[in-house]
Structure formats: structure tokens, C-alpha cells
PDB file of N, CA and C in Angstrom:
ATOM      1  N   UNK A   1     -21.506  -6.649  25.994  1.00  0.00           N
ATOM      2  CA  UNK A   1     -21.297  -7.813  25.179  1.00  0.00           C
ATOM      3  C   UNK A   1     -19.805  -7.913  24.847  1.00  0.00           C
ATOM      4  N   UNK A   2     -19.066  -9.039  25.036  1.00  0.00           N
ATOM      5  CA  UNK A   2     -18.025  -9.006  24.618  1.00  0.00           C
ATOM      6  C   UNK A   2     -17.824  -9.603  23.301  1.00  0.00           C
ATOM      7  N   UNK A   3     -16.320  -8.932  22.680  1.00  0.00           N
ATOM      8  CA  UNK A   3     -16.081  -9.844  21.589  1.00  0.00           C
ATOM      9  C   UNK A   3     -15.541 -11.100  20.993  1.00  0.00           C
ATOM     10  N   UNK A   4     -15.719 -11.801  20.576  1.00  0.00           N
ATOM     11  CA  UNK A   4     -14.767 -13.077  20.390  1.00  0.00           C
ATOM     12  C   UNK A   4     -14.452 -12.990  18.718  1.00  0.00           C
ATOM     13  N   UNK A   5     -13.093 -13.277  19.227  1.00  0.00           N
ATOM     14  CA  UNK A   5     -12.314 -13.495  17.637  1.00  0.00           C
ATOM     15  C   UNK A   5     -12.521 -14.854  17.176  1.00  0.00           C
ATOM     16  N   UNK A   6     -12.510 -14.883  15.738  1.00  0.00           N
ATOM     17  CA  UNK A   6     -12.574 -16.520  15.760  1.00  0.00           C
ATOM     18  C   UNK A   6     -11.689 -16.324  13.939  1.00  0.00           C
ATOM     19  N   UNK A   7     -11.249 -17.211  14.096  1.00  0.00           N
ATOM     20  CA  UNK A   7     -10.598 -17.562  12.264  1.00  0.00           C
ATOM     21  C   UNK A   7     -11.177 -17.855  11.640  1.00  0.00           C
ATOM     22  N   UNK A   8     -11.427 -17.216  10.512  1.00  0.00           N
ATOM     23  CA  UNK A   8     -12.018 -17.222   9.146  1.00  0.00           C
ATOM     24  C   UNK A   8     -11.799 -18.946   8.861  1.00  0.00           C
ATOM     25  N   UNK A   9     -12.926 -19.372   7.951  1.00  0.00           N
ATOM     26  CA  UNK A   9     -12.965 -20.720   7.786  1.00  0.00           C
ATOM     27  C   UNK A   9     -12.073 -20.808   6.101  1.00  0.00           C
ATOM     28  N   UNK A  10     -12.614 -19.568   5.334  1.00  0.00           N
ATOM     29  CA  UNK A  10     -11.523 -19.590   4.040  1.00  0.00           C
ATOM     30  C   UNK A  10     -10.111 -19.030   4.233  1.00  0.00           C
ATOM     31  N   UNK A  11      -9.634 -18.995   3.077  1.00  0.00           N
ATOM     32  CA  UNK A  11      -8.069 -18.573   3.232  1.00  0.00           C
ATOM     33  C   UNK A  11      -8.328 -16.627   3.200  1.00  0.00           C
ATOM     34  N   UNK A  12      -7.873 -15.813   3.762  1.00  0.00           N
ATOM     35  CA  UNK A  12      -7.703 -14.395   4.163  1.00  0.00           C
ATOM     36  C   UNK A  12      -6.892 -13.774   4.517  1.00  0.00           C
ATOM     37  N   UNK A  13      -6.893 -12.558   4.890  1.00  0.00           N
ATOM     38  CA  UNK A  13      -6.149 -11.414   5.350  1.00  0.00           C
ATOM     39  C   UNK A  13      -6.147 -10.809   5.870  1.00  0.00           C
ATOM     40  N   UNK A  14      -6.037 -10.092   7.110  1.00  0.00           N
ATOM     41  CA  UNK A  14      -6.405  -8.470   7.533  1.00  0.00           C
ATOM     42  C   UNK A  14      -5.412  -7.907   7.461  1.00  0.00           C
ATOM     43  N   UNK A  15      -5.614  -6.303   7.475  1.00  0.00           N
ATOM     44  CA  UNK A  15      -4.511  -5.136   7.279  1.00  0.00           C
ATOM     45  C   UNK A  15      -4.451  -4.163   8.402  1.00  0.00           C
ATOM     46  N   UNK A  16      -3.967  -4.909   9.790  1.00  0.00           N
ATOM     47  CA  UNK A  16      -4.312  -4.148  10.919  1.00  0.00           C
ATOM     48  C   UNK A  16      -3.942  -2.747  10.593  1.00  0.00           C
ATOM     49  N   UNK A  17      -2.543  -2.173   9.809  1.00  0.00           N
ATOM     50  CA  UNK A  17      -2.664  -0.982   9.885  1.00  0.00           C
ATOM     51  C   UNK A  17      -3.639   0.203   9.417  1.00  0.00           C
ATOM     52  N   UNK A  18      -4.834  -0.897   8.515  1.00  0.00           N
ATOM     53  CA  UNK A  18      -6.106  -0.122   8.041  1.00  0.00           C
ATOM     54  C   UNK A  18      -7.243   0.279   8.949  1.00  0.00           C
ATOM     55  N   UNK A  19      -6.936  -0.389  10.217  1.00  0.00           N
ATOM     56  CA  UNK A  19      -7.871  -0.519  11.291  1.00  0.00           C
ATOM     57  C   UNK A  19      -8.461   0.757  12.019  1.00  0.00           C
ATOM     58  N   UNK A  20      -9.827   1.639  11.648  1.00  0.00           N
ATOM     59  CA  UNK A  20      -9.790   2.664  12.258  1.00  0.00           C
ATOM     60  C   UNK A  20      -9.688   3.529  11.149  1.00  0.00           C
ATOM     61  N   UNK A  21      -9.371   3.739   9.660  1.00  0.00           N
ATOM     62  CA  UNK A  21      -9.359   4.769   8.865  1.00  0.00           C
ATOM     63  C   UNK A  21     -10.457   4.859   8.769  1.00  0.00           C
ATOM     64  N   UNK A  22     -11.125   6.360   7.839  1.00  0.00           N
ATOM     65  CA  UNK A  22     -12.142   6.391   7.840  1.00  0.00           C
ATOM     66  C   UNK A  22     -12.141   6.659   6.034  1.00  0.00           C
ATOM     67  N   UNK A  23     -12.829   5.956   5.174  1.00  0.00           N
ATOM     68  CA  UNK A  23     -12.794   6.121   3.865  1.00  0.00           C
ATOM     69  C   UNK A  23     -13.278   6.730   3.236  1.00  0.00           C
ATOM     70  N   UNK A  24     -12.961   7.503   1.928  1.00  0.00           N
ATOM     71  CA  UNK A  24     -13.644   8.876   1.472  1.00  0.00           C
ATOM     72  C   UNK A  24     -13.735   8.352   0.037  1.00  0.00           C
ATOM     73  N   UNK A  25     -12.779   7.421   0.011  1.00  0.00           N
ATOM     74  CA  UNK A  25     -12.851   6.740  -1.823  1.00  0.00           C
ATOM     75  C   UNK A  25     -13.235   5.557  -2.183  1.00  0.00           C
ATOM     76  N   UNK A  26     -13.299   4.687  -2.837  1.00  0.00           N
ATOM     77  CA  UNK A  26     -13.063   2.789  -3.357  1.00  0.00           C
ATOM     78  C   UNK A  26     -12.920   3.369  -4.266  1.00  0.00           C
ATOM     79  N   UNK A  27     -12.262   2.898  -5.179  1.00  0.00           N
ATOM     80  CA  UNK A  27     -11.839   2.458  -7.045  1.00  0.00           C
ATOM     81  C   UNK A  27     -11.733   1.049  -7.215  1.00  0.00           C
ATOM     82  N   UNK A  28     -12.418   0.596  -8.143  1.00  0.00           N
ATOM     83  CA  UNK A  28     -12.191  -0.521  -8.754  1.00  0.00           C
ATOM     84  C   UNK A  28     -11.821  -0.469 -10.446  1.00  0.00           C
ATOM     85  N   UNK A  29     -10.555  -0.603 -10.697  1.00  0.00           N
ATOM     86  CA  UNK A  29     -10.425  -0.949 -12.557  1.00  0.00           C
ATOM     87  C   UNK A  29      -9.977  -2.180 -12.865  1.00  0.00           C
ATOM     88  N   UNK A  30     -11.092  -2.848 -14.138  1.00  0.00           N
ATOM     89  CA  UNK A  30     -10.405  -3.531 -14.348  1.00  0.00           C
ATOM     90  C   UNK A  30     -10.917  -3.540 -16.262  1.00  0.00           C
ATOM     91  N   UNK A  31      -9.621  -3.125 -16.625  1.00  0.00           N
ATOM     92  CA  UNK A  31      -9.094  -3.022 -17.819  1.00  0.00           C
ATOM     93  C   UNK A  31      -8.102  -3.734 -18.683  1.00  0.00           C
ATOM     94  N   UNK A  32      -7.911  -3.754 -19.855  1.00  0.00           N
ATOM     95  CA  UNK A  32      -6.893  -4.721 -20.101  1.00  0.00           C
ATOM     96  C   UNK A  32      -5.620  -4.311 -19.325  1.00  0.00           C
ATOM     97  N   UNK A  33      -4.824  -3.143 -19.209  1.00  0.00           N
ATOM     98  CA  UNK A  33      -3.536  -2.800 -18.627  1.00  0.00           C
ATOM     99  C   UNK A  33      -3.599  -3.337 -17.187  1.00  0.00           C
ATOM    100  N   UNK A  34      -4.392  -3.481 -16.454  1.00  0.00           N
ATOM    101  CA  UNK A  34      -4.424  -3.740 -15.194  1.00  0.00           C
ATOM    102  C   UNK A  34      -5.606  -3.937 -14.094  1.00  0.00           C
ATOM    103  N   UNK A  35      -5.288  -4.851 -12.933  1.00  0.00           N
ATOM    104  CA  UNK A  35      -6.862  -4.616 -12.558  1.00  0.00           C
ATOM    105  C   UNK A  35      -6.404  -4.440 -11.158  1.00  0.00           C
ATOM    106  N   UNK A  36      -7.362  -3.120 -10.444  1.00  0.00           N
ATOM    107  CA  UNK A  36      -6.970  -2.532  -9.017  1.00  0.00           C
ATOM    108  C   UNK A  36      -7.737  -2.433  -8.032  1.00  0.00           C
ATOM    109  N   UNK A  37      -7.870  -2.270  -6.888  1.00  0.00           N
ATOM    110  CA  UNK A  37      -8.409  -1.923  -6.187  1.00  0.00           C
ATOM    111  C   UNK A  37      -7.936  -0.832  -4.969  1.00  0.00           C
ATOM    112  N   UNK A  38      -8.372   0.619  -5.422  1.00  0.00           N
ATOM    113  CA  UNK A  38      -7.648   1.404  -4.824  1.00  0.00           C
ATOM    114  C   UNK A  38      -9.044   1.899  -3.680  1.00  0.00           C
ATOM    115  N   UNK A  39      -8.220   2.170  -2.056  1.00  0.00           N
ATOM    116  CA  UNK A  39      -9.258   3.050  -1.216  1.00  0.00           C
ATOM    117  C   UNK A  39      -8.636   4.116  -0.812  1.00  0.00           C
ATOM    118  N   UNK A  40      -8.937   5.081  -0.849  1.00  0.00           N
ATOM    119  CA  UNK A  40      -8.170   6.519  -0.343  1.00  0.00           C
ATOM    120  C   UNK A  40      -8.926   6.878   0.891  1.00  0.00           C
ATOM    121  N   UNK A  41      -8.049   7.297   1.798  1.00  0.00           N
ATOM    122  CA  UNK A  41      -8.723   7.655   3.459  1.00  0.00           C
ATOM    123  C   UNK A  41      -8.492   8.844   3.347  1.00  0.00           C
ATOM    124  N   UNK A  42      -9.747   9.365   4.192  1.00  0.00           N
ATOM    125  CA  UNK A  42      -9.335  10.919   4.915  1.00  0.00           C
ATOM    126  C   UNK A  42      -8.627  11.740   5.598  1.00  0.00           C
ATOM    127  N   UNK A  43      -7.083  10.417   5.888  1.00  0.00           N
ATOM    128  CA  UNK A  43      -6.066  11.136   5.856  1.00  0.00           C
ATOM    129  C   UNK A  43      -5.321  11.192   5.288  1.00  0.00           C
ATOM    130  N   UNK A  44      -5.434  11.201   4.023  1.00  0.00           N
ATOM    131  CA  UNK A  44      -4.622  11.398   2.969  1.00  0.00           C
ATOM    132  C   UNK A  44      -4.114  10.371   2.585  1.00  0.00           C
ATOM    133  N   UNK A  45      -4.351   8.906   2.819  1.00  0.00           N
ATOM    134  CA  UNK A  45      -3.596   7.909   2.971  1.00  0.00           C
ATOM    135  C   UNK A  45      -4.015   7.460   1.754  1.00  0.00           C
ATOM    136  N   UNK A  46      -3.658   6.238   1.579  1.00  0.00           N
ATOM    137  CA  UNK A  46      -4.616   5.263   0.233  1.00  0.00           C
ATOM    138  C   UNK A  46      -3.665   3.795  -0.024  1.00  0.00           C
ATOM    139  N   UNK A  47      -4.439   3.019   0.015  1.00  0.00           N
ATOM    140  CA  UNK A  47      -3.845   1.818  -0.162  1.00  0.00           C
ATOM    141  C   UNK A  47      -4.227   1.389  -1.614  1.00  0.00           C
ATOM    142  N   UNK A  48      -3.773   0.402  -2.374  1.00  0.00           N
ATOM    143  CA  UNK A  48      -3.834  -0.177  -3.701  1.00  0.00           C
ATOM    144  C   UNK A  48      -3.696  -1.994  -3.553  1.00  0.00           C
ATOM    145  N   UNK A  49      -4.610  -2.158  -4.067  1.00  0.00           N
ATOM    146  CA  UNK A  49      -4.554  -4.298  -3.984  1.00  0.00           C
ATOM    147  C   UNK A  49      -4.673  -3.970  -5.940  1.00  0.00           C
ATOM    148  N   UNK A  50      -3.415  -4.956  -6.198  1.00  0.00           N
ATOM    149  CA  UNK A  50      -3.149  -4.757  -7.983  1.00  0.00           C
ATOM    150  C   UNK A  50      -3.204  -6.304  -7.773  1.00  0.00           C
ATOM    151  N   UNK A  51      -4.286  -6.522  -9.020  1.00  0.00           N
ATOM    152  CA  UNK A  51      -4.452  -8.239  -9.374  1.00  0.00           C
ATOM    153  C   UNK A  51      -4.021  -8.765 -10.563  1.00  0.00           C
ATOM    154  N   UNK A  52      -3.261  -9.855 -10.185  1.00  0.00           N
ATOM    155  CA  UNK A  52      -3.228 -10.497 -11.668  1.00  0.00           C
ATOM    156  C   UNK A  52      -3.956 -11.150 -12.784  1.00  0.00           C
ATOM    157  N   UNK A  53      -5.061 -11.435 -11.870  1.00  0.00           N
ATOM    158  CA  UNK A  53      -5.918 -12.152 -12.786  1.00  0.00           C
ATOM    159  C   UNK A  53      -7.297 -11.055 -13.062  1.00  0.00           C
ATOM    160  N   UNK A  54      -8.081 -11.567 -14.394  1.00  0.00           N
ATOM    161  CA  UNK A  54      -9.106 -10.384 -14.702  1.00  0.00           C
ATOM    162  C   UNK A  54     -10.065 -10.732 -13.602  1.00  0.00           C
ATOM    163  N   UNK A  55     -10.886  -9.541 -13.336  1.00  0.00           N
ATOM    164  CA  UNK A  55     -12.216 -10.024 -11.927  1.00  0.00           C
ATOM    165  C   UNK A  55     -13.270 -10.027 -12.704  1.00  0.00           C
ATOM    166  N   UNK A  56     -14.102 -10.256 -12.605  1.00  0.00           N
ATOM    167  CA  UNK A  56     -15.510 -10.727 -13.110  1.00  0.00           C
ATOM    168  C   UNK A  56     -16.488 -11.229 -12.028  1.00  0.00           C
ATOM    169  N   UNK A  57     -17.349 -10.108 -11.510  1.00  0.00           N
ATOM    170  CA  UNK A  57     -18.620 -10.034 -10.466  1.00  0.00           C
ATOM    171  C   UNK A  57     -19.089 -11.197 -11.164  1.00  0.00           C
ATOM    172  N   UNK A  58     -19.598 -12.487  -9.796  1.00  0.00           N
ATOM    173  CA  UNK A  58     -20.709 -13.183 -10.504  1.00  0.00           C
ATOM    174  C   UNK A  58     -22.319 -12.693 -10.039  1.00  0.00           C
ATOM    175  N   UNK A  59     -22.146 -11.535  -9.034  1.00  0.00           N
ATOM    176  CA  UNK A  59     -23.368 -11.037  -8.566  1.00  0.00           C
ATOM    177  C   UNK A  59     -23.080  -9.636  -7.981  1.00  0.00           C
ATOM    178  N   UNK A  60     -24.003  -8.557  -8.246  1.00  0.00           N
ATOM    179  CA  UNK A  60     -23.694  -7.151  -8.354  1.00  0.00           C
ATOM    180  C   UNK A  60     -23.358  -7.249  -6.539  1.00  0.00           C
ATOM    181  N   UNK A  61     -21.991  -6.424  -6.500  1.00  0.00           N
ATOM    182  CA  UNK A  61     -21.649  -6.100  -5.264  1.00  0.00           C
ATOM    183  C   UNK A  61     -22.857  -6.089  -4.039  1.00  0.00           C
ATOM    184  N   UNK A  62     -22.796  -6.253  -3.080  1.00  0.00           N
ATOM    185  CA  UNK A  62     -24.175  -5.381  -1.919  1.00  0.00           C
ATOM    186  C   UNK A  62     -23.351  -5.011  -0.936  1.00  0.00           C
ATOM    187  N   UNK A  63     -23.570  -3.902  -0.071  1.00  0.00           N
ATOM    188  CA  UNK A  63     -23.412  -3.383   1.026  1.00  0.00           C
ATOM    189  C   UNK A  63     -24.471  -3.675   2.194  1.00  0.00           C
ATOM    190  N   UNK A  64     -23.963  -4.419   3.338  1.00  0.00           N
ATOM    191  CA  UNK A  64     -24.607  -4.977   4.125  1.00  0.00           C
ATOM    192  C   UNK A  64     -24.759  -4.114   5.343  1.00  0.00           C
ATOM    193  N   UNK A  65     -25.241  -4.455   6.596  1.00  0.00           N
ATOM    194  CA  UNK A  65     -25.786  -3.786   7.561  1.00  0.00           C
ATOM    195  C   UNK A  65     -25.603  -5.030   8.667  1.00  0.00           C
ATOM    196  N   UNK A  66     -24.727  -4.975   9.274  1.00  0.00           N
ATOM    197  CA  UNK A  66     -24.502  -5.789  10.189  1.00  0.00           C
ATOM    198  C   UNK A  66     -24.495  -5.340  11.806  1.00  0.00           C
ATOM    199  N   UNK A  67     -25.609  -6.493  12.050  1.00  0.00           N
ATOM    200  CA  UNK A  67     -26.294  -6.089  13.568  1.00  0.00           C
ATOM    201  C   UNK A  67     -26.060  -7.605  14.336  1.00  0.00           C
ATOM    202  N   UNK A  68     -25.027  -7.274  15.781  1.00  0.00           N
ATOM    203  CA  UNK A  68     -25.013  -8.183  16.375  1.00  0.00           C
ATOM    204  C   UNK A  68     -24.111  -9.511  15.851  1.00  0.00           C
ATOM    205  N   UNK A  69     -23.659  -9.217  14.619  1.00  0.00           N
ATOM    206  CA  UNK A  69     -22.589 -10.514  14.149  1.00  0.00           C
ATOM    207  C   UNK A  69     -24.020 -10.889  13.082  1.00  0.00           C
ATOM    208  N   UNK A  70     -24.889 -10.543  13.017  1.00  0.00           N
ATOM    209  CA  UNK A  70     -25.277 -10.828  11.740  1.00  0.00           C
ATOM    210  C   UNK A  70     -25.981  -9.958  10.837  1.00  0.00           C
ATOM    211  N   UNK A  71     -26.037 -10.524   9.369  1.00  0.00           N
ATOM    212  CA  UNK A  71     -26.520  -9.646   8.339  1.00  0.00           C
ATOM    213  C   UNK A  71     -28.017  -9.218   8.962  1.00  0.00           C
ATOM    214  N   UNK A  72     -28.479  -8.008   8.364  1.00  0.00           N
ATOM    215  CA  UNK A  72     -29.972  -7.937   8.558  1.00  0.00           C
ATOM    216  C   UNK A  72     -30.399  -6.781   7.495  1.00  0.00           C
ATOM    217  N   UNK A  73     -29.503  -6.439   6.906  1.00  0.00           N
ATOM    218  CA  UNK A  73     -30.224  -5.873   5.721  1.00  0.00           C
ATOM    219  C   UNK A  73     -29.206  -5.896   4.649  1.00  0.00           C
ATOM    220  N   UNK A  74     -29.318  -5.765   3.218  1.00  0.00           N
ATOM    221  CA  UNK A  74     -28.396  -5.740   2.248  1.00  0.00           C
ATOM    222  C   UNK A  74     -29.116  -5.136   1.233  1.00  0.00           C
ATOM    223  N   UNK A  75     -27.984  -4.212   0.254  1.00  0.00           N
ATOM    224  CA  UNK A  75     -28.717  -3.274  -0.791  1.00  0.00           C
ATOM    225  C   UNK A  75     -27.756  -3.200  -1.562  1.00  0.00           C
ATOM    226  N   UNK A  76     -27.950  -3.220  -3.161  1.00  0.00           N
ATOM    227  CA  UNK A  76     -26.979  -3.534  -3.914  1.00  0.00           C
ATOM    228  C   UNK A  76     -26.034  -2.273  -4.415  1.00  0.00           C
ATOM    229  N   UNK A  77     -24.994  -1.943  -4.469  1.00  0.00           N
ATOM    230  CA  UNK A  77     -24.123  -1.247  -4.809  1.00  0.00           C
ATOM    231  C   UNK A  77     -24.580  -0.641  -5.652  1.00  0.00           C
ATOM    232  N   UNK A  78     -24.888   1.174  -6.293  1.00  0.00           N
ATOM    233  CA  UNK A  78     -24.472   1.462  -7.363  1.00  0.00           C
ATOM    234  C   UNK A  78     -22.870   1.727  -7.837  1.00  0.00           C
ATOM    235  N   UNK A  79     -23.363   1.926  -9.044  1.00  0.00           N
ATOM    236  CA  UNK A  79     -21.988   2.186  -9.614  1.00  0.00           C
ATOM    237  C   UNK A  79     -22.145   3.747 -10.435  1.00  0.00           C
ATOM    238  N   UNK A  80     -21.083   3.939 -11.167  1.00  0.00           N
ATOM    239  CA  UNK A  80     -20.164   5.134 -11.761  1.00  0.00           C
ATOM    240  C   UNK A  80     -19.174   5.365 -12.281  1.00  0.00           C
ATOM    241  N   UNK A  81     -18.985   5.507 -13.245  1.00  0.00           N
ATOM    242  CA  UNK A  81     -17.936   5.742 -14.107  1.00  0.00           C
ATOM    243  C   UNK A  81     -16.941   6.436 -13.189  1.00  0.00           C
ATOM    244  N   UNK A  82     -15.309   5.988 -12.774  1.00  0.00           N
ATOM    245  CA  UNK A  82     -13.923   7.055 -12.631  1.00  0.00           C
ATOM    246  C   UNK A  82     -14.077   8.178 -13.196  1.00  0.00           C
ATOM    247  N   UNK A  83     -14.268   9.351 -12.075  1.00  0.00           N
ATOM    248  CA  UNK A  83     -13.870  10.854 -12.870  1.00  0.00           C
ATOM    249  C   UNK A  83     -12.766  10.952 -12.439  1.00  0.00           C
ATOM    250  N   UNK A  84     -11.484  11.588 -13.036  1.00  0.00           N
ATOM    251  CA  UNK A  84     -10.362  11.698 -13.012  1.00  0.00           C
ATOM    252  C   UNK A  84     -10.440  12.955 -12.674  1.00  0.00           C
ATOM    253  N   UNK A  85      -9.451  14.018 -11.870  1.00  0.00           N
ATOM    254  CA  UNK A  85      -9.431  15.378 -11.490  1.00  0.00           C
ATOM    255  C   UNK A  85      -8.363  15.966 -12.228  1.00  0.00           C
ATOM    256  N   UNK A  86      -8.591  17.206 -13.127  1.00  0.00           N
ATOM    257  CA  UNK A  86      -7.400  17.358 -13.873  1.00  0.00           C
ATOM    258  C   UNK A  86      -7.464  18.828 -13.485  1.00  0.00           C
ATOM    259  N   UNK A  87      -5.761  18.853 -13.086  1.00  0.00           N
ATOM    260  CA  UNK A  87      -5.438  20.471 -12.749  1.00  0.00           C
ATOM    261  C   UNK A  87      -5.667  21.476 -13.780  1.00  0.00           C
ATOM    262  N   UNK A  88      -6.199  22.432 -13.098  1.00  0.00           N
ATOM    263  CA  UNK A  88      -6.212  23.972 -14.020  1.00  0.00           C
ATOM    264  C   UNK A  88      -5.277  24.652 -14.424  1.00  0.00           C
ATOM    265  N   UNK A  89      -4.828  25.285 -15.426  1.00  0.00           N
ATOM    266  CA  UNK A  89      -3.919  26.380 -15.397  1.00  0.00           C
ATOM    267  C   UNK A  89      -4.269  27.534 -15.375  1.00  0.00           C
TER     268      UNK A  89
END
């Protein structure tokens, strides 16, 4: 099967140099000081998207399952509180 590219019908982005990491993290904060979206890769890498405006889900995240160019299953995100890692002495 081959692939065909086609352009997004809304306004977007891609981050070819993200292409191929493999992800070990997501963070999402959004607090009064700031609101982020951090992913950390398994090679040590990690990118950060910092927003200006506050975010507000109008429907709990889902993680989809995409077969063939289309959806065929979806299940809603849990969530979890940020644990922060704090060094020992």
C-alpha cells in the first residue's frame, strides 16, 4: 500500500525533527505561572510547546488506534498527578 500525503484542512505543524523518537514522557501544566507541554524521549531528548493562553479540555483527552488511515478504536486517557524526582543526599 502506498502512502499519500495530503494537507491538513486546518491551520498546523509538523516537527520533522521529532520524526521517529520514541517517547517515555508527556507533561501537561497548566497553572497560573504557565501552561506547557513537555515530551521527553528515550534519548534523552525532550521538547517543550509553552502557551500563552490558559487550555481548558472541552472533552477528556482519548488515545486512538489507527488502522488503515482510519480511527477504529478510542479509549479515554487517564490521568496523574506530576511526580517530581528529587535527588538524594
Amino acid at each position: 500500500m502506498k502512502q499519500k500525503t495530503v494537507k491538513a484542512r486546518g491551520e498546523g505543524v509538523e516537527y520533522p525533527a521529532l520524526t521517529g523518537k520514541v517517547i517515555r514522557q508527556v507533561r501537561f501544566v497548566n497553572d497560573e505561572d504557565y501552561t506547557a507541554l513537555t515530551i521527553e524521549f528515550d534519548d534523552s531528548t525532550l521538547v517543550s510547546f509553552r502557551f500563552k493562553a490558559s487550555i481548558a479540555f472541552s472533552i477528556d483527552p482519548e488515545l486512538s488506534t489507527v488502522k488503515g488511515g482510519n480511527i477504529v478504536r478510542w479509549r479515554e486517557l487517564k490521568t496523574r498527578p506530576v511526580m517530581r524526582l528529587v535527588a538524594r543526599r
